[in-house]
Structures are given as structure tokens and as C-alpha cells.
Protein backbone atom coordinates (compact mmCIF):
# COMPACT_ATOMS: atom_id res chain seq x y z
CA UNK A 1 50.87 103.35 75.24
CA UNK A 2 53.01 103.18 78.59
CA UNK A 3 51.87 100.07 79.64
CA UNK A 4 52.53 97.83 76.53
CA UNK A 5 55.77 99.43 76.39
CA UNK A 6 56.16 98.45 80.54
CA UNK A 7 54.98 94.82 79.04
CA UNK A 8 57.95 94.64 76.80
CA UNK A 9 60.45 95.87 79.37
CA UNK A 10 58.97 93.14 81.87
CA UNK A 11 59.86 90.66 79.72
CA UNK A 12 63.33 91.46 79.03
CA UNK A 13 66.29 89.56 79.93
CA UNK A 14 68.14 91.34 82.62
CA UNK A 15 71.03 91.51 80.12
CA UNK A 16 68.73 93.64 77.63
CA UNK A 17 67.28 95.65 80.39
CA UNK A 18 70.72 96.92 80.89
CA UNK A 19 71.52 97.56 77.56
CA UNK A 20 68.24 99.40 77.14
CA UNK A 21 68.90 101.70 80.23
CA UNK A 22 72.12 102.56 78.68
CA UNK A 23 70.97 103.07 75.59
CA UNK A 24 68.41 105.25 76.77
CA UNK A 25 70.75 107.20 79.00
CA UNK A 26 73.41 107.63 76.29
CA UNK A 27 70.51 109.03 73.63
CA UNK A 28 69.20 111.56 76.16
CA UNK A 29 72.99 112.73 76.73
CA UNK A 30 73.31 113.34 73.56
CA UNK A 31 69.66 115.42 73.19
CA UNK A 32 70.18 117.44 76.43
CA UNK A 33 73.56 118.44 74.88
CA UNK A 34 71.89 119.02 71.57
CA UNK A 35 69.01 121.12 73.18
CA UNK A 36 71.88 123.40 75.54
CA UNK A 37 73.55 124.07 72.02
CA UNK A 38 70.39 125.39 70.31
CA UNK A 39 70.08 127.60 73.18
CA UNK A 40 73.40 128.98 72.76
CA UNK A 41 72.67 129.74 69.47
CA UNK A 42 69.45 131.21 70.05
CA UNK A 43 70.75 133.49 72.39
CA UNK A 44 73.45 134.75 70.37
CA UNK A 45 70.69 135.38 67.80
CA UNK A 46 68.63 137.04 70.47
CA UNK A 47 65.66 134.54 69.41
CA UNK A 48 64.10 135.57 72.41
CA UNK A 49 63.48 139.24 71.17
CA UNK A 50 60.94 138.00 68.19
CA UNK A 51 58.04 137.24 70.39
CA UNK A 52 58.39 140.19 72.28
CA UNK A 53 60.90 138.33 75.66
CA UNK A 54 63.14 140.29 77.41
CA UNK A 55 65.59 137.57 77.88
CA UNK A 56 66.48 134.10 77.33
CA UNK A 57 65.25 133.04 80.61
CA UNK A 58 61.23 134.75 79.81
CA UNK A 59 61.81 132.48 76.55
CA UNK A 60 62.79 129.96 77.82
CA UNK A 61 59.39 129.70 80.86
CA UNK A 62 57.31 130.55 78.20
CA UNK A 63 58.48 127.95 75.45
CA UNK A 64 59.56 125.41 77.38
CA UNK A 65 57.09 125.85 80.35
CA UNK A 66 60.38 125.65 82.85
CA UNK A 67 60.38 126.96 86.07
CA UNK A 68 62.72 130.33 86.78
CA UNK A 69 65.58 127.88 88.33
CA UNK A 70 65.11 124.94 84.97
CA UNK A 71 65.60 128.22 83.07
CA UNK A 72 68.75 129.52 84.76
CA UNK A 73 70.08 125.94 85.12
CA UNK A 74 70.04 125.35 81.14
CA UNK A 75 71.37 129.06 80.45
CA UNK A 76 74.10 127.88 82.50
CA UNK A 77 74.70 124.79 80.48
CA UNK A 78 74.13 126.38 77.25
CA UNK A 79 77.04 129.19 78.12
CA UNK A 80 79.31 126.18 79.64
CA UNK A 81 78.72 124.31 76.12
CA UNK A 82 79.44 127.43 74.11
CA UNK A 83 82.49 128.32 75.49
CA UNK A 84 84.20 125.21 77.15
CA UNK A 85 86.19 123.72 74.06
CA UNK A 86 85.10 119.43 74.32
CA UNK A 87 82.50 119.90 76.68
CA UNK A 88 79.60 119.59 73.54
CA UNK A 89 81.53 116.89 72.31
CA UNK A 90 81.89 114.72 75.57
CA UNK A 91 78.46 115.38 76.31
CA UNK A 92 76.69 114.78 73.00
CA UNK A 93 78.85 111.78 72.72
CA UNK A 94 77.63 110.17 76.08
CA UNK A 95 80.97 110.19 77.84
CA UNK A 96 79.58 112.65 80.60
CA UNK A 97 75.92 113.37 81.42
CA UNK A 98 74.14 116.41 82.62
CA UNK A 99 75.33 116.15 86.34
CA UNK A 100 78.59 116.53 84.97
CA UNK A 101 78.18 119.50 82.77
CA UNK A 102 76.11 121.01 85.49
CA UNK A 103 79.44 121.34 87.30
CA UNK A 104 81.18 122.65 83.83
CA UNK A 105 77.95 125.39 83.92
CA UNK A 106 78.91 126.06 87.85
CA UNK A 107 82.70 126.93 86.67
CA UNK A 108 80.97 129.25 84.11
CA UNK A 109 78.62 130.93 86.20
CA UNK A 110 81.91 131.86 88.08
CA UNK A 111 83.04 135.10 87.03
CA UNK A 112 86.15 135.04 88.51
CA UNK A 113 87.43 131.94 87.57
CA UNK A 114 85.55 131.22 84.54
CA UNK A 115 88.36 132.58 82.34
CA UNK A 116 90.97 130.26 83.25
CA UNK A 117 89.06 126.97 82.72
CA UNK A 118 90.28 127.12 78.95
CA UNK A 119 93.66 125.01 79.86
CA UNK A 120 91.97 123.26 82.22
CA UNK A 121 89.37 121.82 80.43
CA UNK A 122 91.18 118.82 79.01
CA UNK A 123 92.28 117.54 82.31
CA UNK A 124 88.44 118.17 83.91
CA UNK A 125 86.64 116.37 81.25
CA UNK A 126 88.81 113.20 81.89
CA UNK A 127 88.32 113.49 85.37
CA UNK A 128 84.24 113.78 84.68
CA UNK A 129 84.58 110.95 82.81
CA UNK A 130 85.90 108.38 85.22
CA UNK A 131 85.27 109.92 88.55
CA UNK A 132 82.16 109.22 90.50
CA UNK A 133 80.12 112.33 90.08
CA UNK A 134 80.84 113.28 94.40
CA UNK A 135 84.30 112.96 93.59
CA UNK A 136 84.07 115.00 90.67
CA UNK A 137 82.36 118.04 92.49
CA UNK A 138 85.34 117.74 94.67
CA UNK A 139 87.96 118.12 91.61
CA UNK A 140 85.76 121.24 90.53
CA UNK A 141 85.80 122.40 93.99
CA UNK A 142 89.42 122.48 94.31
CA UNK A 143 89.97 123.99 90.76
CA UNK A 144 87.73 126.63 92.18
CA UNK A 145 89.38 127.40 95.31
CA UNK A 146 92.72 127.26 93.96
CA UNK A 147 91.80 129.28 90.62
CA UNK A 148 90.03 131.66 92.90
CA UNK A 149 91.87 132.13 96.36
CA UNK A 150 90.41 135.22 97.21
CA UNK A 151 87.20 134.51 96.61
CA UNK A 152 86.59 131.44 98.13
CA UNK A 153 88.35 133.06 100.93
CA UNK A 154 85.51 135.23 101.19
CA UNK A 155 82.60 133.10 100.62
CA UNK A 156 83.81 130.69 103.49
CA UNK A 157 84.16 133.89 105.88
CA UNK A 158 81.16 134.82 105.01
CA UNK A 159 79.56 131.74 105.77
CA UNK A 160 81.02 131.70 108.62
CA UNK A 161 79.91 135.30 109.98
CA UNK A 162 76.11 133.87 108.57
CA UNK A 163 75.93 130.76 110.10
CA UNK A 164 72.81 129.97 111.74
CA UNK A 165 70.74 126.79 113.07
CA UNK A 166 67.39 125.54 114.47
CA UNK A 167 65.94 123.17 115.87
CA UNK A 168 61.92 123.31 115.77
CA UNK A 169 59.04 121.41 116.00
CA UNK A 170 56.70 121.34 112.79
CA UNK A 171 53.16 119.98 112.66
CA UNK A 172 54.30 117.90 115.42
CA UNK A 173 56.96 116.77 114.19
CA UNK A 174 60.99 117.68 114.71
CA UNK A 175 62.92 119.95 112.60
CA UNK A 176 66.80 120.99 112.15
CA UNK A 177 68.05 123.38 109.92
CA UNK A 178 72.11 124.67 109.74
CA UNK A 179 73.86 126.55 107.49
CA UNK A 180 76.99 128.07 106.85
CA UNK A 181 79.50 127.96 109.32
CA UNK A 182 82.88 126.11 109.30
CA UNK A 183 83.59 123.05 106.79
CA UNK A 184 85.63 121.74 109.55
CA UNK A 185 82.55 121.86 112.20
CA UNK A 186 80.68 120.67 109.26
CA UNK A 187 82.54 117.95 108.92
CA UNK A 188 83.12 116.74 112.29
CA UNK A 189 78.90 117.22 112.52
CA UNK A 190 78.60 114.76 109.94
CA UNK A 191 81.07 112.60 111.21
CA UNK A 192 79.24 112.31 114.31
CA UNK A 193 76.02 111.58 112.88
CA UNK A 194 77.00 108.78 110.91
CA UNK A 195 78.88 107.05 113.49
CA UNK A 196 75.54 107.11 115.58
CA UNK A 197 73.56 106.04 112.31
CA UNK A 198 75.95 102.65 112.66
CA UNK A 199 75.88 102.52 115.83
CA UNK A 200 71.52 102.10 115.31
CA UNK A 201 72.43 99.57 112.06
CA UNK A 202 74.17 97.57 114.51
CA UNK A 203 71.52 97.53 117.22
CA UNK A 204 69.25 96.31 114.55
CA UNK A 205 71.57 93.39 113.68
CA UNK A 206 71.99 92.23 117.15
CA UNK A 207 68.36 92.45 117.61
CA UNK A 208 67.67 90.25 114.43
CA UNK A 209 70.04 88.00 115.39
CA UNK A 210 68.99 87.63 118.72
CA UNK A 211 65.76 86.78 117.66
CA UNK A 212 66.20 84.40 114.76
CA UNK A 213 69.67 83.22 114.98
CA UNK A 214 71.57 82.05 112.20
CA UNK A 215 68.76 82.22 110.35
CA UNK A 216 68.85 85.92 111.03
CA UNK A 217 69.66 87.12 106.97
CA UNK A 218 66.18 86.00 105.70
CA UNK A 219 64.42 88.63 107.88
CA UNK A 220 63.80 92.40 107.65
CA UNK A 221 65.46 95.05 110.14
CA UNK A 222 62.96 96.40 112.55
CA UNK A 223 63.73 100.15 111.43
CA UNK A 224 64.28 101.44 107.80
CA UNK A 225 67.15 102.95 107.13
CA UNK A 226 65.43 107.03 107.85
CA UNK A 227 64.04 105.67 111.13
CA UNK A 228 67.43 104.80 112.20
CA UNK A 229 68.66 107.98 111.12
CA UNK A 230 65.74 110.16 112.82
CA UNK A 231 66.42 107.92 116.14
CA UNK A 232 70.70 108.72 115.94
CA UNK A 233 69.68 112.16 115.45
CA UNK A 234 67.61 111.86 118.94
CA UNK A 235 70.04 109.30 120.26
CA UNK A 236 73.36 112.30 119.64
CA UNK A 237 70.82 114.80 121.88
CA UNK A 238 69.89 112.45 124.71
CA UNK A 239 73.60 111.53 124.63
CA UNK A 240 75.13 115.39 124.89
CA UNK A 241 72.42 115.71 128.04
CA UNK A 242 74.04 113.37 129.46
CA UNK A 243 77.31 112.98 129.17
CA UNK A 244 79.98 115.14 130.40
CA UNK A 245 80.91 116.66 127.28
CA UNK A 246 78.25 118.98 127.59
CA UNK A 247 80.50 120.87 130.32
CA UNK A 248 83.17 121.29 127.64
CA UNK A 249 85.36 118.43 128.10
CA UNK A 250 87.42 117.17 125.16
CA UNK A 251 86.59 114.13 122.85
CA UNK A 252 88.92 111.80 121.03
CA UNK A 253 88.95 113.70 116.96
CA UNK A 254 86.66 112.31 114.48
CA UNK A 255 88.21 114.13 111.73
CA UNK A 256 91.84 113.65 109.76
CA UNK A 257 92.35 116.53 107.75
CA UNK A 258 94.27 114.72 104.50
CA UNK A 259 96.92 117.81 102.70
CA UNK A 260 99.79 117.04 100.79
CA UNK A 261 103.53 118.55 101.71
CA UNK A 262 103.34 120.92 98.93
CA UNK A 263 100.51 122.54 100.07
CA UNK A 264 101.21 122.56 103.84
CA UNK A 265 104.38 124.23 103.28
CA UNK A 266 102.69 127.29 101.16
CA UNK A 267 99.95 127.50 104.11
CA UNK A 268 103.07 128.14 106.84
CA UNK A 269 105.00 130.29 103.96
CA UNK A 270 101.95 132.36 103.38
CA UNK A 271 101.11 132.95 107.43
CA UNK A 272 105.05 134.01 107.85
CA UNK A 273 105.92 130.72 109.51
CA UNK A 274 108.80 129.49 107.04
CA UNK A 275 110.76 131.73 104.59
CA UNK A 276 109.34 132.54 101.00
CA UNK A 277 112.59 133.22 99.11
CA UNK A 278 115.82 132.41 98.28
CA UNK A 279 118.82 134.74 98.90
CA UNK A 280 118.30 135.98 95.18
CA UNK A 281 114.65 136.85 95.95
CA UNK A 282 112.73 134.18 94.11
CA UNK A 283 110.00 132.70 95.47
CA UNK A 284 110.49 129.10 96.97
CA UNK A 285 108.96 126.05 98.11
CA UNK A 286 109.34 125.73 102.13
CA UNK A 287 109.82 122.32 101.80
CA UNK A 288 112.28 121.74 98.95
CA UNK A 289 113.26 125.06 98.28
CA UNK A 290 113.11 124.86 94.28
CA UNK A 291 111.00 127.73 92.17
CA UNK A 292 107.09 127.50 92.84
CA UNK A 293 105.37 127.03 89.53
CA UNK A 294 104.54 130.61 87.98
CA UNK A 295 101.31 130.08 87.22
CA UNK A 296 98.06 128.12 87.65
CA UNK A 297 98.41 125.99 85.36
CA UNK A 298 102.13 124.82 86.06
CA UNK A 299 100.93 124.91 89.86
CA UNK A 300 98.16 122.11 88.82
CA UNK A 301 99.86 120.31 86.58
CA UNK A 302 102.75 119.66 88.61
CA UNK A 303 101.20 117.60 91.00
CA UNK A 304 97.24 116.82 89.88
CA UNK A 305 96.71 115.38 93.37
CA UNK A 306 97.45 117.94 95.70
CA UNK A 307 95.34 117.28 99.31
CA UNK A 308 93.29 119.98 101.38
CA UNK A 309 90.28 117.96 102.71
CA UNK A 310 88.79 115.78 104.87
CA UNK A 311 89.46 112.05 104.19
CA UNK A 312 85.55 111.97 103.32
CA UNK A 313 86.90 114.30 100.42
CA UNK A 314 84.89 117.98 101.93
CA UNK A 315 87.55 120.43 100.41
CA UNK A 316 88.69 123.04 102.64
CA UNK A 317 90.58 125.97 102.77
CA UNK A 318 94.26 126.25 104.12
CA UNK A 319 93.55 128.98 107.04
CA UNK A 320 90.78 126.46 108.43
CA UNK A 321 94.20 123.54 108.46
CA UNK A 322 95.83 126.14 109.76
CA UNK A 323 93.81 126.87 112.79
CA UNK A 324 92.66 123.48 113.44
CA UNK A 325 96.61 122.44 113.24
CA UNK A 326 97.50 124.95 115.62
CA UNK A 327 94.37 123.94 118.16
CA UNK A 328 95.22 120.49 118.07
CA UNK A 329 91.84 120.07 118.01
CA UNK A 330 91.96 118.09 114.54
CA UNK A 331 94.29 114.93 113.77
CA UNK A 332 96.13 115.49 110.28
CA UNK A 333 97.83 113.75 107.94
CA UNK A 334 100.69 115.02 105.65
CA UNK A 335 101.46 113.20 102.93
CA UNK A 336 104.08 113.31 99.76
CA UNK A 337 103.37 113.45 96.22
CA UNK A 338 103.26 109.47 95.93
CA UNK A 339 101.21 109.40 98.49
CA UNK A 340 101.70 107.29 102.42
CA UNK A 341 103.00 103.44 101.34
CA UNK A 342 103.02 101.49 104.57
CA UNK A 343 104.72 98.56 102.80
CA UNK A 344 104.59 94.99 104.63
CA UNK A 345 105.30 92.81 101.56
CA UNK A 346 104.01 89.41 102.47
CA UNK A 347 104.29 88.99 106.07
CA UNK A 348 100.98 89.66 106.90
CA UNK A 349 97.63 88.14 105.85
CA UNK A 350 95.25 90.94 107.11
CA UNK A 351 95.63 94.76 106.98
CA UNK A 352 96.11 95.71 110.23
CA UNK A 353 97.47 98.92 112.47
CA UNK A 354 98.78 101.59 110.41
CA UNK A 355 98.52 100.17 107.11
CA UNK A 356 95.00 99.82 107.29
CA UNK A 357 94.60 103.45 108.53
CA UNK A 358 96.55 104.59 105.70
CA UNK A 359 94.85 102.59 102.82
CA UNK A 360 91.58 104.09 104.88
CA UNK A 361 93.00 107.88 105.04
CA UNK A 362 93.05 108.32 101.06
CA UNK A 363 89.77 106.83 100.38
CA UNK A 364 86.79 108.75 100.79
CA UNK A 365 84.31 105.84 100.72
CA UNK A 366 83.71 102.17 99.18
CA UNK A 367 85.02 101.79 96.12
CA UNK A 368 82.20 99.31 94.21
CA UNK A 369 80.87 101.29 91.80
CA UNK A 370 77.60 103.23 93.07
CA UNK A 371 78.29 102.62 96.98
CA UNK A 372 78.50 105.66 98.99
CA UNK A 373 79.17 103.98 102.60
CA UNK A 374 81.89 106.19 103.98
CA UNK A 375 85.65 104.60 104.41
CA UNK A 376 84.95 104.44 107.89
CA UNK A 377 83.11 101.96 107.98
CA UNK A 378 84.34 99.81 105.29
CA UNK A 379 86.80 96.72 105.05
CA UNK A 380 90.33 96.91 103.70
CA UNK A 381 90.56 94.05 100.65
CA UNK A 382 93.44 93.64 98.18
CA UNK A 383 93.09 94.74 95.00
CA UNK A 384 95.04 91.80 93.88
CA UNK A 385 94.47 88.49 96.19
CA UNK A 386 96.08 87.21 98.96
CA UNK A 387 96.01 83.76 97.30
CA UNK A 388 96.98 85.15 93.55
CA UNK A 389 100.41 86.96 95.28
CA UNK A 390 98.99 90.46 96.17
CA UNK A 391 100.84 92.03 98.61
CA UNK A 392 99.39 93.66 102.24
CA UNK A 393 100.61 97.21 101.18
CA UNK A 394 98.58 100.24 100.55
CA UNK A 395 99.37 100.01 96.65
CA UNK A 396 97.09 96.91 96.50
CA UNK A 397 94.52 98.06 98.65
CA UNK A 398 90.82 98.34 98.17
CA UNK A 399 88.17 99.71 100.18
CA UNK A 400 85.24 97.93 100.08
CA UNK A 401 81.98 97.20 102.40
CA UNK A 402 81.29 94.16 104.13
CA UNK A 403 78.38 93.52 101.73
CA UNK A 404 80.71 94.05 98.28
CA UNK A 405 83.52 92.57 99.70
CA UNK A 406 81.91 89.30 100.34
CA UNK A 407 80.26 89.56 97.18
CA UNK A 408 83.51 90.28 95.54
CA UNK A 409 84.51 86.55 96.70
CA UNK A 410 80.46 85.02 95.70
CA UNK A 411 80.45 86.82 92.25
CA UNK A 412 84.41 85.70 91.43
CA UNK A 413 84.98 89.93 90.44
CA UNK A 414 88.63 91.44 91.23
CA UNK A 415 89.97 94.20 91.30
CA UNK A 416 92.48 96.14 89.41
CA UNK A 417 94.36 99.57 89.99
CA UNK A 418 94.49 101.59 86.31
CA UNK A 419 97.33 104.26 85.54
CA UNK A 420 94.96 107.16 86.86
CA UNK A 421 95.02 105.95 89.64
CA UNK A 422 91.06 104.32 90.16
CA UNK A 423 90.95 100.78 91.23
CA UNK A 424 88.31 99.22 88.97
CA UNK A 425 85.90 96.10 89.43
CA UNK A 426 86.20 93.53 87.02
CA UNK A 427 82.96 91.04 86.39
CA UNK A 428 84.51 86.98 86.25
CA UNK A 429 83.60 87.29 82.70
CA UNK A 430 86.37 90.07 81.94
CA UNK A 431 84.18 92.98 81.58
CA UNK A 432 84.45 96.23 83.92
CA UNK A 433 82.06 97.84 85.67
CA UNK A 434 81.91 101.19 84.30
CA UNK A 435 79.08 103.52 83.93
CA UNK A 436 77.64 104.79 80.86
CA UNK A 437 79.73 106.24 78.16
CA UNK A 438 83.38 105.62 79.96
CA UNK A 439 86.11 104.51 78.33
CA UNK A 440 87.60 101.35 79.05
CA UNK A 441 90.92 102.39 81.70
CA UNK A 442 94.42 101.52 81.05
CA UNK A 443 96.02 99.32 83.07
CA UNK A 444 99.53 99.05 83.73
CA UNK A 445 101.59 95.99 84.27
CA UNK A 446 103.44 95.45 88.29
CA UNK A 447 105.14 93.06 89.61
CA UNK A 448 102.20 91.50 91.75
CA UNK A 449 99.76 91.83 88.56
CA UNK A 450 101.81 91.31 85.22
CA UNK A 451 99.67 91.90 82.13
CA UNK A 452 97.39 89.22 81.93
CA UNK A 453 95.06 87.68 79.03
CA UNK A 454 91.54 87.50 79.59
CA UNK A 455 89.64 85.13 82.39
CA UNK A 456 87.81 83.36 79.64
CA UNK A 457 90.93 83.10 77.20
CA UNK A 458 92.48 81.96 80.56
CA UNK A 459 89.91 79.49 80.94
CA UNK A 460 90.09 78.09 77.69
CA UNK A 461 94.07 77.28 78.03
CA UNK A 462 92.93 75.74 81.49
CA UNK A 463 90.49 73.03 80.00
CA UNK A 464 93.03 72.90 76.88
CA UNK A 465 95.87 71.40 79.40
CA UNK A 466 93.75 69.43 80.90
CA UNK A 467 92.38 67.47 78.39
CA UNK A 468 95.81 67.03 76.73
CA UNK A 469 97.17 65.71 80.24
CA UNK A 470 93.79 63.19 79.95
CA UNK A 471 94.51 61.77 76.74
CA UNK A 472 96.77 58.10 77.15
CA UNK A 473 100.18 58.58 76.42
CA UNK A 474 101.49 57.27 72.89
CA UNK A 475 103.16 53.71 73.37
């Protein structure tokens, strides 16, 4: 029954509680990758056909019970698992879950694009791997777009042409509904909305602190967290009422648009603003004027980190840059293939001015694993610490909340930049966090963090010295 097995979880240790939870998730990895697999196989088989179904979908409602879109969903999957070379095996083997093969079966379900994943496949399942899934969706995004130019250019004018929005009332209560329309407008939107959503968390605070003084930490906020958001909502209305901006006049931007050199020297190549080719003919790069890579693949692989978004990682496309650049309605950034180092050395204790900015611009949001506060309103920490040598540059940077960054200090856990580029959290005991199923990262020796044994081994040669340095010395 449920509830003895609820007994025996309650009296875990939290230790084994985790260890069940991840061996739970890692077992139904490997079954949902099992079960898409069988339904590859079926439908090659045409299974479907014996009890009279028209297609693997009908069998699938009727054997399964699953709704029309459960039925579509693991179709999807099962096609994505049958013709994506690893994807079974990093799925049955727990080192992605479903979210991330969902995205594998969105790729598939792409007709024009889904033929060129084949190369690409390699460098995607590392990525699902060791990416937070929102940052993941954003590597698939940009495959997309960039495997599929044409398309996406359509989809995002066609959202545009479509877009709509409401704002109701419902049973007595508000309603607002948008869709479609500009990423950029999107963006800015949300932007907005979350900057009034602190600006409530912060009204809270002062309240509770108001009230109970330092003591203030022990008590509950007066609003939950969707009450504040319903009241910004209302509080962004009442604000555009009254407030001159209503009459059109211009606000300070809310959004940096974050694209790399390579990138913004196609978009002015490709709207006639900078020559194309050399004397001989030959297609060019603007910017350095070498051969552009011939083909996708080379044009990927030559630089993996190529930048068209928003620095809260919404991907967008080069014409929407390209109009917001030549409104000067949107701040950008432009950055080269190592990326913006604003390099202070040790001079500084804090990050400050524009090396804060710049450790902010290329982080979408705090990096402690499972947070999903924006960078905006997060702290700049070093990776490495102030005490142990780090240096205030934007290589040993990490963006963290107040909340994890002062538990970063409590807890004793550091951080550490691996050669992919993720900055990892590492427990005081030596262990990383890492989800489910990841590897352990590889992490490459600098000058401000030399390879280093473990904290525990380190500990142990501590107490070793000391004692020695205890003992009386021989006569």
C-alpha cells in the first residue's frame, strides 16, 4: 500500500531520500526510453493495423488510454529515438530525461530541419546533458533558426501579422491573454513585469522589517509570491495611467540585445550594408574578411557560442537586431568570440561599473543549480574567492542571488568554472551539485585555481601538520 511505503520514505535519512529520488528518476528514464523504442518498433511493424487502428496515434488512446496530445507527444519521441543516433542511449542510460528528448522529438517533428540534426547530434546531447533544461531549449532554438533561416523567418512574421491580446474580466475576476507578436516586445514585456514583481518583493521586506525589526527573518511576507505578481500586474496599469509615458514619451531600455561579431557582421552583409565578397568573388566575413564556413556544420562548429538573444537568453532573429539597432530603441552588446573580459586583476574588492554589467550581460539568470531568478536581479560573486586569490574579472565571475550567495559563504560550497564553459557548485565535502545522470565536468587548471586535491584530502594534510608541529621537539 501507498501509505506504508510513505512510512518508509518518512523515515529516511535525508541522504537516502536523495538517493531514492534519483534512483527513481534514473529507472523511469530508462523505461520512458524503453517504452518510446517499442513504439518505434511497433510502428514500423504497423502493430496498430491488427486490432483494426488506423494509426499509431488510435493505438496508442486506445491501449494506453492517452489523450490525442500524450499520443502525438510519444510518436514524437518514438521517431526522435529511432532516428537520432545516441539519443536511446543517453536516455535509457539516465544522462538526459524526457524534457530533454522532448526537445530532440521537437527537432524531429521539424520537417525542414530534421535532416540535418544527424551531425549535430553529438554536440546537442552534451549540451542536454549539462545545460539546465531553459538553456537547453535555447541551444535547440538556435540550431533551429540557424538550420532553418527561412522558416523561422516566416513563423516570426507570421506571428507577428497574428498577434493579438486581451484583457477581460472572468467570473469576476481579471484576465490577460497575448500572443504572437515581436520577441523583442516580448521581451521588453517581460522585462517590465518582473522589475515591478521586485519592486512588490521589496515593499514586502520593508514592511516586515518595519514591523518586526531585526527580528524581521522569522516572519512570513504579507503577500505570496502570485499575489505580488497579480498586484505588479495592476501596479504596471495604474502606473501607464498615470505617468507620462502614456503620451508616447521615451523610457530608459530594459533590454540588451547580446550577438556576437560574427553574426552582426552577416546581418549588415545580408541587408547590403557591408560588402559580401572578395575581389575574386568568394564570399567573406565583413568583419575579418576570411572565407565564411561552407556549410552548417562548419558554420556551428566554428564558433559553438555564437549570440542572437536577449541577455535573459529569448533567441531572436537578426532582422528584429537589425531594426531595433537602427531605432535605437534597444541597447546592444557586441561581443567577440572569447567573449567581453573587463579585467581589473586585484585592485578591486567588489565588482563594480562595467565589469559587473559585463559578468551580468552573459548570464541569463542565477547560476545555483535549480534557481531561475533572472541576472538582473542577482549579485556578482567570484567563482574563486577574494580571500583564496580570485581575481575581480569577468573570468571568475559568478552570478548568484542574495539568498545562494550568502549561503554559498554558510554552507562553505565554491565555485568552479569547467572547460565547457559552466561554472559549477561544489558541496564543502568535494562533491558537485549536478542533477541526475550528469557526468562529473572537467576542470581545467588557471593561474588563480591550479589543480587542487580534494577539501577532505586537504583537510587531512591540515590536521597532519598540525599535530606534527604539536609534538615536543627531539632533544
Amino acid at each position: 500500500m501507498l501509505s506504508d511505503l510513505v512510512e518508509e520514505l518518512v523515515g529516511l535519512s535525508d541522504a537516502a531520500l536523495d538517493e531514492r529520488i534519483r534512483a527513481n528518476e534514473s529507472e523511469r528514464r530508462r523505461l520512458d526510453a524503453e517504452l518510446a523504442a517499442a513504439v518505434a518498433v511497433a510502428d514500423h511493424r504497423r502493430l496498430y493495423a491488427a486490432d483494426g487502428h488506423r494509426s499509431m496515434a488510435a493505438y496508442l488512446r486506445a491501449t494506453l488510454n492517452y489523450s490525442t496530445g500524450e499520443a502525438s507527444r510519444l510518436r514524437s519521441l518514438s521517431q526522435a529515438v529511432d532516428r537520432i543516433d545516441g539519443l536511446g542511449d543517453a536516455w535509457s542510460g539516465g544522462h538526459i530525461g524526457r524534457s530533454q528528448a522532448t526537445e530532440f522529438g521537437r527537432i524531429q517533428s521539424n520537417r525542414r530541419v530534421r535532416d540535418q540534426v544527424g551531425p549535430f547530434a553529438p554536440m546537442l546531447l552534451e549540451q542536454a546533458e549539462q545545460l539546465p533544461h531553459r538553456e537547453f531549449v535555447a541551444c535547440v532554438d538556435h540550431f533551429i533558426r540557424t538550420a532553418d533561416t527561412d522558416g523561422s523567418h516566416h513563423e516570426r512574421d507570421e506571428q507577428i501579422e497574428h498577434r493579438d491580446a486581451h484583457v477581460s474580466e472572468v467570473g469576476g475576476t481579471l484576465k490577460v491573454d497575448a500572443h504572437g507578436g515581436d520577441p523583442l516586445a516580448a521581451a521588453e514585456a517581460i522585462s517590465i513585469f518582473e522589475r515591478f514583481v521586485e519592486a512588490e518583493f521589496q515593499a514586502d521586506l520593508a514592511a516586515r522589517r518595519a514591523e518586526h525589526g531585526d527580528a524581521s527573518d522569522g516572519f512570513d511576507l504579507a503577500r505570496t509570491p502570485k499575489q505580488r505578481r497579480h498586484d505588479a500586474l495592476i501596479a504596471i496599469f495604474r502606473r501607464a495611467a498615470a505617468s507620462d509615458t502614456a503620451t508616447g514619451a521615451k523610457t530608459d531600455p530594459l533590454v540588451n540585445i547580446l550577438i556576437d561579431a560574427d553574426t552582426w557582421a552577416r546581418l549588415f552583409a545580408d541587408s547590403g550594408l557591408a560588402a559580401t565578397t572578395d575581389l575574386d568573388g568568394h564570399r567573406i566575413n565583413p568583419f575579418t574578411g576570411s572565407t565564411d564556413p561552407a556549410d552548417l556544420l562548419d558554420a556551428l562548429s566554428v564558433d559553438p557560442d555564437t549570440r542572437c538573444e536577449t541577455t535573459r537568453g529569448q533567441q531572436l532573429h537578426p532582422h528584429d537586431v537589425l531594426r531595433a539597432a537602427l531605432s535605437g530603441h534597444v541597447r546592444r552588446v557586441v561581443v567577440d568570440t572569447a567573449g567581453t573580459v573587463i579585467d581589473l586583476g586585484r585592485k578591486s574588492r567588489v565588482f563594480t561599473g562595467s565589469a559587473r554589467q559585463a559578468a551580468k550581460l552573459l548570464i541569463t539568470g542565477c547560476e545555483h543549480p535549480g534557481c531561475a531568478l533572472p541576472a538582473d536581479f542577482c549579485q556578482v560573486d567570484h567563482a574563486t574567492g577574494w580571500v583564496d586569490g580570485g581575481r575581480t574579472d569577468q573570468r571568475n565571475t559568478a552570478i548568484r542571488c542574495a539568498g545562494h550567495n550568502n549561503d554559498k559563504h554558510r554552507h562553505r560550497w565554491r565555485s568552479r568554472r569547467a572547460t565547457n564553459g559552466r561554472t559549477f557548485t561544489i558541496r564543502a565535502d568535494g562533491t558537485i551539485m549536478l542533477p541526475v545522470g550528469c557526468r562529473p565536468p572537467t576542470f581545467a587548471a588557471t593561474d588563480d585555481h591550479p589543480e587542487m586535491p580534494d577539501p577532505i584530502e586537504l583537510e587531512r594534510i591540515r590536521r597532519h601538520v598540525l599535530q606534527r608541529l604539536a609534538r615536543p621537539l627531539a632533544s
